[in-house]
C-alpha atoms as a PDB file:
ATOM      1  CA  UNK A   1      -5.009 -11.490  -9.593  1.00  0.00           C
ATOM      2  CA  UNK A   2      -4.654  -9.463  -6.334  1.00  0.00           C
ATOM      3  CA  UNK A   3      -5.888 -10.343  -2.988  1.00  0.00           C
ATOM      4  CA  UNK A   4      -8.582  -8.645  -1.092  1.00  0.00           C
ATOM      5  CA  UNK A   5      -8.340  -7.317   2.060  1.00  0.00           C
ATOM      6  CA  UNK A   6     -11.605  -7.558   4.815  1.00  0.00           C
ATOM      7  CA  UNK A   7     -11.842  -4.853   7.752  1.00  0.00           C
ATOM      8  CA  UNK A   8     -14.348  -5.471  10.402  1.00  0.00           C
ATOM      9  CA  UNK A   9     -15.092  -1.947  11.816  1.00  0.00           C
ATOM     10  CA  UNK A  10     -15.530  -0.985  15.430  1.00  0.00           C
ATOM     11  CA  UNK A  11     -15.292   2.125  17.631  1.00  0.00           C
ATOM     12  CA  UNK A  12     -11.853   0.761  19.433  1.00  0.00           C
ATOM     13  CA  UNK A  13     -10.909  -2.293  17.549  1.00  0.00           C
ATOM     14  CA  UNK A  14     -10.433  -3.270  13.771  1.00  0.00           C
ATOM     15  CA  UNK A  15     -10.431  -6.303  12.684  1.00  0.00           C
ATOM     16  CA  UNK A  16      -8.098  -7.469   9.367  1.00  0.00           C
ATOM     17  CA  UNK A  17      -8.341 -10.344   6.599  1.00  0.00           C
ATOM     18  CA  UNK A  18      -6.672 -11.624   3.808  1.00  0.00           C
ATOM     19  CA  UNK A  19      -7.632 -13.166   0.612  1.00  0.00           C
ATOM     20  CA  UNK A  20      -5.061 -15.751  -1.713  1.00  0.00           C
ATOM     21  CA  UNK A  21      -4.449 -14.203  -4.579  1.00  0.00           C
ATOM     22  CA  UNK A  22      -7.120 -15.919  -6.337  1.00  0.00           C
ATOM     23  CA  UNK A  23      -9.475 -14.738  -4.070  1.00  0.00           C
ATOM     24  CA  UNK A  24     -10.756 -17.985  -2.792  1.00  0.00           C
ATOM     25  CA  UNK A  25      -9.622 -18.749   0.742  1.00  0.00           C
ATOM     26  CA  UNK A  26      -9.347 -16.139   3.664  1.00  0.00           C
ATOM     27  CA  UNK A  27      -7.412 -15.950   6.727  1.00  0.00           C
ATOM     28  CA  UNK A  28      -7.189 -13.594   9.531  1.00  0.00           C
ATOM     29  CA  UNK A  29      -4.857 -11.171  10.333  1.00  0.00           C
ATOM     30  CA  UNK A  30      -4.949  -9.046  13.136  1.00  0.00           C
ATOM     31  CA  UNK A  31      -6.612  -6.870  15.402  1.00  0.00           C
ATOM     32  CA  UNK A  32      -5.537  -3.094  15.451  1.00  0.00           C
ATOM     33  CA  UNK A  33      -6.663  -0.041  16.875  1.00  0.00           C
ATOM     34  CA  UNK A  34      -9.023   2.091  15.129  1.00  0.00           C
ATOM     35  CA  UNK A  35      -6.899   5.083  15.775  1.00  0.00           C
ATOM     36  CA  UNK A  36      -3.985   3.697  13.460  1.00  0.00           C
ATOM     37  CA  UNK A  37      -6.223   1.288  10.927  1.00  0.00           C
ATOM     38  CA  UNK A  38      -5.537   4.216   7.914  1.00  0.00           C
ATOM     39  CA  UNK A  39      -2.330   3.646   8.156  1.00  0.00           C
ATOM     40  CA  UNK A  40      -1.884   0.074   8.731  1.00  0.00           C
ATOM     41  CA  UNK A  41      -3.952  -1.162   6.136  1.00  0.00           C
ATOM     42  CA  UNK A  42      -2.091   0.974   3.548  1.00  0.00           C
ATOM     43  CA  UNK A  43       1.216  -0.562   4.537  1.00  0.00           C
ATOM     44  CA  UNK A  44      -0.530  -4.054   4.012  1.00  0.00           C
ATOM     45  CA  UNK A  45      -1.811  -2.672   0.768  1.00  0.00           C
ATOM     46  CA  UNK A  46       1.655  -2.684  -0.957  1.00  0.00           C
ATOM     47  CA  UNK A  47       3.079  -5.539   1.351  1.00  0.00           C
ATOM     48  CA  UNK A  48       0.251  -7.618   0.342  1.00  0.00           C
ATOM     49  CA  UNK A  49      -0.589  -6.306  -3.155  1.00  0.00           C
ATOM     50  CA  UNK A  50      -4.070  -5.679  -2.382  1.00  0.00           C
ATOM     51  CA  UNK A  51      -6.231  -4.985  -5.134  1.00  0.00           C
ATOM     52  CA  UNK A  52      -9.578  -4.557  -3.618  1.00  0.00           C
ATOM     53  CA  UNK A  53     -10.864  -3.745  -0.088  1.00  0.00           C
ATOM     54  CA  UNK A  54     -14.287  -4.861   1.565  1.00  0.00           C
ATOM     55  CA  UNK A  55     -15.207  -2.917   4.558  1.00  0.00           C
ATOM     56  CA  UNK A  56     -17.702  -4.447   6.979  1.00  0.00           C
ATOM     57  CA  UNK A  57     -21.397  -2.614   6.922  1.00  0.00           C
ATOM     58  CA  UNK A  58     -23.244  -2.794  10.189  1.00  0.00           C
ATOM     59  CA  UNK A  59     -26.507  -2.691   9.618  1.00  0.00           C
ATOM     60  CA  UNK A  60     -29.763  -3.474  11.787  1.00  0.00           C
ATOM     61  CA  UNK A  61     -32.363  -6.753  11.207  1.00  0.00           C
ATOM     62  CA  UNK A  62     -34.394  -4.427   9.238  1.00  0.00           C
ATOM     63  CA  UNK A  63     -31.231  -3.163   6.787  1.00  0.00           C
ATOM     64  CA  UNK A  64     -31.203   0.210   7.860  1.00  0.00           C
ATOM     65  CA  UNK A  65     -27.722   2.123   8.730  1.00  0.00           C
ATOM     66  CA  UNK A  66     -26.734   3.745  11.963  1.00  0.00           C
ATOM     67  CA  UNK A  67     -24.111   5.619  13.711  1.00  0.00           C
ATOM     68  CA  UNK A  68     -21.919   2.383  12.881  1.00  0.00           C
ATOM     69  CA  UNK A  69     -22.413   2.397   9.513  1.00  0.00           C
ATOM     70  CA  UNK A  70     -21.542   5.795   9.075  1.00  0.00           C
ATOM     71  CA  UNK A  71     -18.483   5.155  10.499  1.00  0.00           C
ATOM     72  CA  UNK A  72     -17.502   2.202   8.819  1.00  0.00           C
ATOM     73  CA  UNK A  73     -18.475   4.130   5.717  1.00  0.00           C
ATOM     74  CA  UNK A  74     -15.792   7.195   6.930  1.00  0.00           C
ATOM     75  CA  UNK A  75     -13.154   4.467   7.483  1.00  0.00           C
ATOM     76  CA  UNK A  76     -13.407   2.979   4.142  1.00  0.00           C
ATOM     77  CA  UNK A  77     -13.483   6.985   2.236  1.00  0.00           C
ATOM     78  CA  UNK A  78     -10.539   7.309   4.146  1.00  0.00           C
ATOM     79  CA  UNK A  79      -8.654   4.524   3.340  1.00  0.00           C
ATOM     80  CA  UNK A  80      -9.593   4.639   0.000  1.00  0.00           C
ATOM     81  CA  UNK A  81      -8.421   8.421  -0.507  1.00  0.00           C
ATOM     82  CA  UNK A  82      -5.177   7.362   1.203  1.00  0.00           C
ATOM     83  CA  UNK A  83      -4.282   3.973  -0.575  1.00  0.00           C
ATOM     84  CA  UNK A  84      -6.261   4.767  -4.325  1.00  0.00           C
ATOM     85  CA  UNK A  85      -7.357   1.632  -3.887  1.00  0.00           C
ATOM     86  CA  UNK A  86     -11.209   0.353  -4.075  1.00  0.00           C
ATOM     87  CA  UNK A  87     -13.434  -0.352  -1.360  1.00  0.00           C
ATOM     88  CA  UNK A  88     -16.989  -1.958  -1.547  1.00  0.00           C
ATOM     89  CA  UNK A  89     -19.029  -2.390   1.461  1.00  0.00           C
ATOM     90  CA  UNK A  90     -20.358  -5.670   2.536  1.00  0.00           C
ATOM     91  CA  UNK A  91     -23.386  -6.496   5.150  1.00  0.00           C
ATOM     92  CA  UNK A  92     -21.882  -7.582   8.161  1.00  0.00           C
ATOM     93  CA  UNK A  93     -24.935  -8.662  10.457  1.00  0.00           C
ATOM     94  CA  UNK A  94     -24.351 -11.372  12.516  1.00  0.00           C
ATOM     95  CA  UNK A  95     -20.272 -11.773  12.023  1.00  0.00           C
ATOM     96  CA  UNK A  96     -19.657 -10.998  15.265  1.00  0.00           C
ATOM     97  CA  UNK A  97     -21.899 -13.482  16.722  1.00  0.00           C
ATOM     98  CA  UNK A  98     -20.781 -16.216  14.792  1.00  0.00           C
ATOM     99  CA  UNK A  99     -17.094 -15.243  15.512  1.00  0.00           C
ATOM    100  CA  UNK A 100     -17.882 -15.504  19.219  1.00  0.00           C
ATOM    101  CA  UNK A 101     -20.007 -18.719  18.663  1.00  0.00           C
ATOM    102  CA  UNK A 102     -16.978 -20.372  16.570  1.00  0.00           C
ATOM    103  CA  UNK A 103     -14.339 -18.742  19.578  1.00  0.00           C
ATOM    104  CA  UNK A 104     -16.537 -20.337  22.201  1.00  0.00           C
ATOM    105  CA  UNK A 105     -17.209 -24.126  20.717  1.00  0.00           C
ATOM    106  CA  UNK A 106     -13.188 -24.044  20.544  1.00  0.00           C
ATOM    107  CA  UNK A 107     -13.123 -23.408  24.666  1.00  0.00           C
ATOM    108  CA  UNK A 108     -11.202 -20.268  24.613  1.00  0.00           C
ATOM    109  CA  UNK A 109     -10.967 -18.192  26.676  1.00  0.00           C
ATOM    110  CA  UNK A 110     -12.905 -14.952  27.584  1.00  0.00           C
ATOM    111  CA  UNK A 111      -9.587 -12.894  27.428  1.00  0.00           C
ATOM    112  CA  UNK A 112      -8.189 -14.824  24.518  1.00  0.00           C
ATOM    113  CA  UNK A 113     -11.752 -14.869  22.057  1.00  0.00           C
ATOM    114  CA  UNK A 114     -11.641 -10.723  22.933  1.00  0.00           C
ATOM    115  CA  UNK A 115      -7.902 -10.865  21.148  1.00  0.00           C
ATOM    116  CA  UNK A 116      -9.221 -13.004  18.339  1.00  0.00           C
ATOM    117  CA  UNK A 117     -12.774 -11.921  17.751  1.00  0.00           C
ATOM    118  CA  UNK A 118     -12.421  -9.054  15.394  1.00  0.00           C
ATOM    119  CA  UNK A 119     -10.385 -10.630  13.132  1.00  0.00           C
ATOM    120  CA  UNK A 120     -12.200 -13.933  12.831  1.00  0.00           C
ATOM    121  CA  UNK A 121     -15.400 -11.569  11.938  1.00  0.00           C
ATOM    122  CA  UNK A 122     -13.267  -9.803   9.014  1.00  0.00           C
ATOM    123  CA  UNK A 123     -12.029 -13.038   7.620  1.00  0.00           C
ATOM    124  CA  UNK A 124     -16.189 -13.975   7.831  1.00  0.00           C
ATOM    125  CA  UNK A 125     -17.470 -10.792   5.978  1.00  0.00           C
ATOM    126  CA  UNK A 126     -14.550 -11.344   3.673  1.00  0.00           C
ATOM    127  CA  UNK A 127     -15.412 -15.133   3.050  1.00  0.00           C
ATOM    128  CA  UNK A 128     -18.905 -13.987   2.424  1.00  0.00           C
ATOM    129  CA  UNK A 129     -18.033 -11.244   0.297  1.00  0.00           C
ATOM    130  CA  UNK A 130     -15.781 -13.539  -2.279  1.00  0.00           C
ATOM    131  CA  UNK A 131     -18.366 -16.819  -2.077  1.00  0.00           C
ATOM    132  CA  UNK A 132     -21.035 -13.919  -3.436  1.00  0.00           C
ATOM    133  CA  UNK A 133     -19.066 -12.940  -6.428  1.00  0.00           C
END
């Protein structure tokens, strides 16, 4: 099997995950700019013989898609054009919160749960993602 790969969207920062190969654990990666995320995650494509890609979906309480989701959706056409790889879309309400929640029980810092929150939030949507298959 190949691992999957989880990207937490936003306008400045994306967030990056990583499957095992079996697809059952996750762990974070990193936090990269938006600007370069096409790029990056194709390198970690072949470094990290990913087979599948699950892009975070924000969506609002009632399921409907915004400016965000479009987006997110314009990230993932992109990096699948560029990698020929699949990506699926997974709903991604409430990641960030959690992330945050998770950051803040720990005691870190304000400056230090800004670093860390994006990627925490991938390796969430990713967890939920492979516990729904």
């Amino acid at each position: 099997m190949s691992r999957v790969l989880g990207v937490d969207y936003g306008h400045k920062r994306v967030g990056l995950a990583v499957s095992d190969p079996l697809g059952i654990t996750v762990r974070p990666l990193d936090v990269i700019s938006s600007r370069t995320a096409v790029e990056v995650v194709g390198n970690l494509v072949k470094e990290l013989e990913v087979g599948k890609i699950v892009v975070g979906l924000p969506t609002s309480l009632g399921g409907h898609e915004g400016a965000s989701a479009e987006a997110a959706r314009a990230l993932g056409k992109e990096i699948q054009e560029a990698t020929g790889v699949q990506v699926v879309y997974h709903d991604e309400r409430f990641t960030s919160r959690m992330a945050e929640s998770s950051l803040l029980e720990k005691g870190m810092k304000r400056r230090d749960r800004r670093k860390k929150l994006d990627k925490i939030a991938a390796a969430m949507i990713l967890q939920d993602y492979l516990d729904n298959q």
